[in-house]
N, C-alpha and C. Protein backbone atom coordinates (compact mmCIF):
# COMPACT_ATOMS: atom_id res chain seq x y z
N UNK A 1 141.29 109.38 122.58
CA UNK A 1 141.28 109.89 121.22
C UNK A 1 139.84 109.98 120.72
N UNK A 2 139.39 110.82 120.08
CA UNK A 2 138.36 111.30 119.54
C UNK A 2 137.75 110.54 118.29
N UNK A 3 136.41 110.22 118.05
CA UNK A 3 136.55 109.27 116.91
C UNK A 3 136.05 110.09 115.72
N UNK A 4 136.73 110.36 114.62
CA UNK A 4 136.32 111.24 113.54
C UNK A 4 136.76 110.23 112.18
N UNK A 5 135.36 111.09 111.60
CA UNK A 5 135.35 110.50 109.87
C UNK A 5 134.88 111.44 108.96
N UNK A 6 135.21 111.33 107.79
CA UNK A 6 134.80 112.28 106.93
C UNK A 6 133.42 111.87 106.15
N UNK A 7 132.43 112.51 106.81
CA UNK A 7 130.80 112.18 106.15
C UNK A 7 130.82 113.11 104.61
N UNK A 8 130.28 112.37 103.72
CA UNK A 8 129.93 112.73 102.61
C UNK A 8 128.37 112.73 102.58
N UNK A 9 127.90 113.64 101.51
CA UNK A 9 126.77 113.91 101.63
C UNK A 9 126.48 112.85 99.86
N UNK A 10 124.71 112.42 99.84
CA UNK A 10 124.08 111.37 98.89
C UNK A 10 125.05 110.47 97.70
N UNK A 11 126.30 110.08 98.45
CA UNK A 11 126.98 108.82 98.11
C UNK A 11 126.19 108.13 96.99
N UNK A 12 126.26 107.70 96.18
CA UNK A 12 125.09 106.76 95.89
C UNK A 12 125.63 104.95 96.07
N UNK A 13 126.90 104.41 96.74
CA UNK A 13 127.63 103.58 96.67
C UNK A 13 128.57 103.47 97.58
N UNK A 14 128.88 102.37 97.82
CA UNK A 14 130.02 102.26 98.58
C UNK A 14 131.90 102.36 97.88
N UNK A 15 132.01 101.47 96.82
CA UNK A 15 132.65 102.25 95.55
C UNK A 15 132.95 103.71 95.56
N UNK A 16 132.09 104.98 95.62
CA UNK A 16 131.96 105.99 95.08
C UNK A 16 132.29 106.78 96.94
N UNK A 17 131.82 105.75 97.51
CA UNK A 17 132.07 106.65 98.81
C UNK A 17 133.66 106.35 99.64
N UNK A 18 134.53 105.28 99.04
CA UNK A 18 135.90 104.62 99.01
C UNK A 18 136.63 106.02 98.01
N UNK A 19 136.12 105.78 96.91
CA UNK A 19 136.97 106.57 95.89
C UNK A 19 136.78 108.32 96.48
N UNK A 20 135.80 109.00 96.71
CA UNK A 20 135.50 109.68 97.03
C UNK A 20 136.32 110.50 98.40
N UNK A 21 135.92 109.59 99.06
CA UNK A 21 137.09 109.38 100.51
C UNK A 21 138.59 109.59 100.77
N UNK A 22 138.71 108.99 99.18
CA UNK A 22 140.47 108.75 99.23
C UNK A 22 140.99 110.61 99.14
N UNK A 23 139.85 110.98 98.36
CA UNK A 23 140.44 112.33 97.50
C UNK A 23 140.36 113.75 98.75
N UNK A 24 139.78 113.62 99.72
CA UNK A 24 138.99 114.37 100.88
C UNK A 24 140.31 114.28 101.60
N UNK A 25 140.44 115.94 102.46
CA UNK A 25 141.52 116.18 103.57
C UNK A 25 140.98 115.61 104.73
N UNK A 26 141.74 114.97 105.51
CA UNK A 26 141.88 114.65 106.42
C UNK A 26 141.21 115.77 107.73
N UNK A 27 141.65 116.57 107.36
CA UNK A 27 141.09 117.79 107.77
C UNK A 27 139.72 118.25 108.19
N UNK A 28 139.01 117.63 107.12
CA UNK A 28 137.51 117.80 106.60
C UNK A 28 136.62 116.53 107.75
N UNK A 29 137.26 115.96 108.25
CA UNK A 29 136.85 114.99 109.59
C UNK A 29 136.30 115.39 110.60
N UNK A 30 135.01 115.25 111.21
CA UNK A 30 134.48 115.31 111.67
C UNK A 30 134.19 114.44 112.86
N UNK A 31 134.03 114.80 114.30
CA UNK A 31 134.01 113.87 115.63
C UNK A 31 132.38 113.63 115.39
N UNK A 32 132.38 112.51 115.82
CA UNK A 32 131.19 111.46 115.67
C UNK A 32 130.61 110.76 116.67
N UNK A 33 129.55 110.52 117.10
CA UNK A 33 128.75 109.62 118.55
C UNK A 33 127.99 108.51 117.30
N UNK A 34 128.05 107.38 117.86
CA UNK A 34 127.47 106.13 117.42
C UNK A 34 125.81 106.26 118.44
N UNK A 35 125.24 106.07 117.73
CA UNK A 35 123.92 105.62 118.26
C UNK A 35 123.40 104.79 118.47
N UNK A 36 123.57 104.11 117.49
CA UNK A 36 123.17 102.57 117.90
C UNK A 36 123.71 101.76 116.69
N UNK A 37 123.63 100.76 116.67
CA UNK A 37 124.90 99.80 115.34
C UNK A 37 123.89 98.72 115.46
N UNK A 38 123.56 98.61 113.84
CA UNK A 38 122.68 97.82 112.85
C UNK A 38 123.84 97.02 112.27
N UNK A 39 123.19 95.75 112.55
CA UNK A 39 123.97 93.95 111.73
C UNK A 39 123.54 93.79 111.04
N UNK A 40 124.23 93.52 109.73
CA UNK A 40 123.40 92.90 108.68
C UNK A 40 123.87 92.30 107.53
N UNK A 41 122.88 90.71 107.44
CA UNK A 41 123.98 89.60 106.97
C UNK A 41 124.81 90.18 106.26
N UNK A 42 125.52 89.32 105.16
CA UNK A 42 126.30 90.56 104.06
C UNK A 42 125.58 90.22 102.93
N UNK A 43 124.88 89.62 102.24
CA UNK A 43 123.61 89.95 101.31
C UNK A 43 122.90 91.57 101.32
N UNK A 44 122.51 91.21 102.70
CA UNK A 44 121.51 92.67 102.99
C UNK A 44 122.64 93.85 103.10
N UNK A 45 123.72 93.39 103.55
CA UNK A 45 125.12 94.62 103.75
C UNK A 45 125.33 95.12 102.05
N UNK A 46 125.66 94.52 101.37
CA UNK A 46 126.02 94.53 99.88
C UNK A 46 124.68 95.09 98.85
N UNK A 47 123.57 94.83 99.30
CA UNK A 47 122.13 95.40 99.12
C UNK A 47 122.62 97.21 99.15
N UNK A 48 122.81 97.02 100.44
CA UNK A 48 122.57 98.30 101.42
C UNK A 48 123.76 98.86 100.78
N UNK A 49 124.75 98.57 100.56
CA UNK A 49 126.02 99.57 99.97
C UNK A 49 126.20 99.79 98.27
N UNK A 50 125.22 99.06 97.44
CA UNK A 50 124.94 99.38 96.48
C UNK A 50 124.19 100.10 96.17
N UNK A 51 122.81 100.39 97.14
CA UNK A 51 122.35 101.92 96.57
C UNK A 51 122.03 102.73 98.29
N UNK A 52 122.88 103.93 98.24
CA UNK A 52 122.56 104.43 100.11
C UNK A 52 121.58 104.91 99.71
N UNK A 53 120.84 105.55 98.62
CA UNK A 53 119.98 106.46 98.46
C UNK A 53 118.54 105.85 98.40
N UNK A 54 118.29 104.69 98.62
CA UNK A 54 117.27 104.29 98.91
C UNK A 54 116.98 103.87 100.24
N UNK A 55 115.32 104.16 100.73
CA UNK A 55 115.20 103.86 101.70
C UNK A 55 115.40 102.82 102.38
N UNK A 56 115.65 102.31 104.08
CA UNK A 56 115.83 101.55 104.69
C UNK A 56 114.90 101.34 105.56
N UNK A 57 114.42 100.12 106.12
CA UNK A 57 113.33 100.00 107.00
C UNK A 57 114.21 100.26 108.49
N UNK A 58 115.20 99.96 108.70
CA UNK A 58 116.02 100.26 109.88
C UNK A 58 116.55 101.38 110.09
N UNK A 59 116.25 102.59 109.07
CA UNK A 59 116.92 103.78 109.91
C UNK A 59 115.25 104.59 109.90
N UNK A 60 115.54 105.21 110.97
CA UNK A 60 114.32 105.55 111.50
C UNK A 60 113.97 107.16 111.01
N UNK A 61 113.21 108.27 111.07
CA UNK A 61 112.93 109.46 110.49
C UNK A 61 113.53 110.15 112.10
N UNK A 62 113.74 111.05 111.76
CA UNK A 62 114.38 111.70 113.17
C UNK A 62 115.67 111.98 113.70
N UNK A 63 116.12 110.64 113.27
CA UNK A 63 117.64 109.95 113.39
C UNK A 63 118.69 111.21 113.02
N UNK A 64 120.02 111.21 113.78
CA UNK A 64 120.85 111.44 112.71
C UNK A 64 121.26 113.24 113.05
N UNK A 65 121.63 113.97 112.84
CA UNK A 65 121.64 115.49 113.58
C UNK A 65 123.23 115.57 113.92
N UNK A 66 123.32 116.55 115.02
CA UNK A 66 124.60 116.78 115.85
C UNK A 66 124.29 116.73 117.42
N UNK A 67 124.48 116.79 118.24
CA UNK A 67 124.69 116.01 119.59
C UNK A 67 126.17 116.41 119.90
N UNK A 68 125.96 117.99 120.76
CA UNK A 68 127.27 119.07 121.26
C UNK A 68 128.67 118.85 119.96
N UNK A 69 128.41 119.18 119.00
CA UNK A 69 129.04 119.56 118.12
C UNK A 69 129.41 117.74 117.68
N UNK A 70 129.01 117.21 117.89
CA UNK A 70 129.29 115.76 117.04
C UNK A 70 128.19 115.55 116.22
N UNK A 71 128.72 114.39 114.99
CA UNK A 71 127.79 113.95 114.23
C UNK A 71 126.88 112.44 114.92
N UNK A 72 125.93 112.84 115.04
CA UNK A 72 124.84 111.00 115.52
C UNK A 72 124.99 110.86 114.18
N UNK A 73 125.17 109.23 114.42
CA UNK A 73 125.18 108.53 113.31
C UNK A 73 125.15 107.08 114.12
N UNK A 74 124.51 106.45 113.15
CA UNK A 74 124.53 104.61 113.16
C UNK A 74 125.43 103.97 112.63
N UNK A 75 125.87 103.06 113.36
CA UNK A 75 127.17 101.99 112.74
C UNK A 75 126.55 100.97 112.21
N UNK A 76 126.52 101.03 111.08
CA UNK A 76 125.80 99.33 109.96
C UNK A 76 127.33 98.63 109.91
N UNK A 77 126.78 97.46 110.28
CA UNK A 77 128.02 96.68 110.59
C UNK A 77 127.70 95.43 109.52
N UNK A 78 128.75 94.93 108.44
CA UNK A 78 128.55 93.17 107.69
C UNK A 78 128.99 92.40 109.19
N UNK A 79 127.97 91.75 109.39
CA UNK A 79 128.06 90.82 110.50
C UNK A 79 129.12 89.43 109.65
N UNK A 80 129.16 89.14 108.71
CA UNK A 80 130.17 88.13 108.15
C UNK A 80 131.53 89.04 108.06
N UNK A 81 131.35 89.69 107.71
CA UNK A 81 133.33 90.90 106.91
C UNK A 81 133.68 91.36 108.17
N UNK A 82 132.76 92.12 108.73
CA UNK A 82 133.02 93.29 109.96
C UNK A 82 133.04 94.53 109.29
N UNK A 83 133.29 94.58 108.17
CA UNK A 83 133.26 95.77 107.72
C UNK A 83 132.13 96.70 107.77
N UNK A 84 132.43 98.32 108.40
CA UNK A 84 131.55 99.29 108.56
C UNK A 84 131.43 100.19 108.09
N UNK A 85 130.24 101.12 107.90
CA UNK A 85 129.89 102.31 107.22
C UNK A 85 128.86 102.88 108.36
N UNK A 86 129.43 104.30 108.45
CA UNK A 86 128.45 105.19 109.51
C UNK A 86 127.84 106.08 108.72
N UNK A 87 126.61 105.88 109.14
CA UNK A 87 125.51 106.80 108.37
C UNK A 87 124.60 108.00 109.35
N UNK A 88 124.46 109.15 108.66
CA UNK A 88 123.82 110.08 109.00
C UNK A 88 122.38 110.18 108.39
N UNK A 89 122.03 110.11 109.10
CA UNK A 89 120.30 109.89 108.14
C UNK A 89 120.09 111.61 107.85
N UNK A 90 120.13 112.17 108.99
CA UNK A 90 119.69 114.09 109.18
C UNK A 90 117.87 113.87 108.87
N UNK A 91 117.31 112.21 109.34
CA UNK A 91 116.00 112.66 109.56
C UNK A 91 115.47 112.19 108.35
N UNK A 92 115.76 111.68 107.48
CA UNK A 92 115.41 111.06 106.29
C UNK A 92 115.54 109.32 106.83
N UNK A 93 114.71 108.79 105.96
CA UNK A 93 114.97 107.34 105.70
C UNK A 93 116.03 106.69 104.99
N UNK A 94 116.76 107.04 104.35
CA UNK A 94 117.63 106.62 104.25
C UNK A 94 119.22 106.96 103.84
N UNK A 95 120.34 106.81 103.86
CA UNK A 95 121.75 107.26 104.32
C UNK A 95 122.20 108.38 103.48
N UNK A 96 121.38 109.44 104.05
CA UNK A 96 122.03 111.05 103.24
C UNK A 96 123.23 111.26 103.60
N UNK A 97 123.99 111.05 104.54
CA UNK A 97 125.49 111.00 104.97
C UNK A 97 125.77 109.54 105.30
N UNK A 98 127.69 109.48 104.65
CA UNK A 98 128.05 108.61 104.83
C UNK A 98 129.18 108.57 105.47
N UNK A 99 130.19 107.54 105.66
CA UNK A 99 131.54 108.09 106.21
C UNK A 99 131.96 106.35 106.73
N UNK A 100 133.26 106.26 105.80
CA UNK A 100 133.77 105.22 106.64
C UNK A 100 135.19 105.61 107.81
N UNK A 101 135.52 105.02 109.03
CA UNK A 101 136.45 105.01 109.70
C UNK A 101 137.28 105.36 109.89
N UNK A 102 137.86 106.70 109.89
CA UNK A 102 139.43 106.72 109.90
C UNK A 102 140.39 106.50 110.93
């Protein structure tokens, strides 16, 4: 099975990217390649999901694109919850696309 999620574009929240999410077709899902998956305590997780629109020292400039019709993206993982959010950088510093799991 194919792994697809529905990326939203400058989220500013994790809140907003839940609520946001709920309202989006299923349809609108997109197949996805993980690149590499960032831990982080859940202080810095809860940091990081309260504002995506600021920069991150861990996502790199470059990052982030399509790769044969998939989305690259990074898996930020709460190393305490488990809970994840995949981010598309598209080459920016920090999470211009978002997308949790479906």
């Amino acid at each position: 099975m194919d792994n697809k999620a529905i990326f939203l574009r400058k989220m500013t929240c994790l809140e907003e990217l839940i609520r946001t999410s709920k309202s989006m077709s299923k349809a609108t899902a997109k197949e996805y390649v993980i690149t590499r998956t960032v831990e982080l305590t859940d202080q810095e997780f809860k940091c990081f999901t309260n504002s995506f629109l600021k920069d991150q020292s861990w996502i790199n400039e470059g990052e982030g694109g399509f790769e044969r019709y998939k989305v690259k993206c990074i898996e930020v993982m709460n190393v305490t919850t488990g809970q994840m959010i995949l981010v598309n950088s598209e080459g920016y510093k920090y999470a211009r696309y978002t997308a949790l799991k479906i």
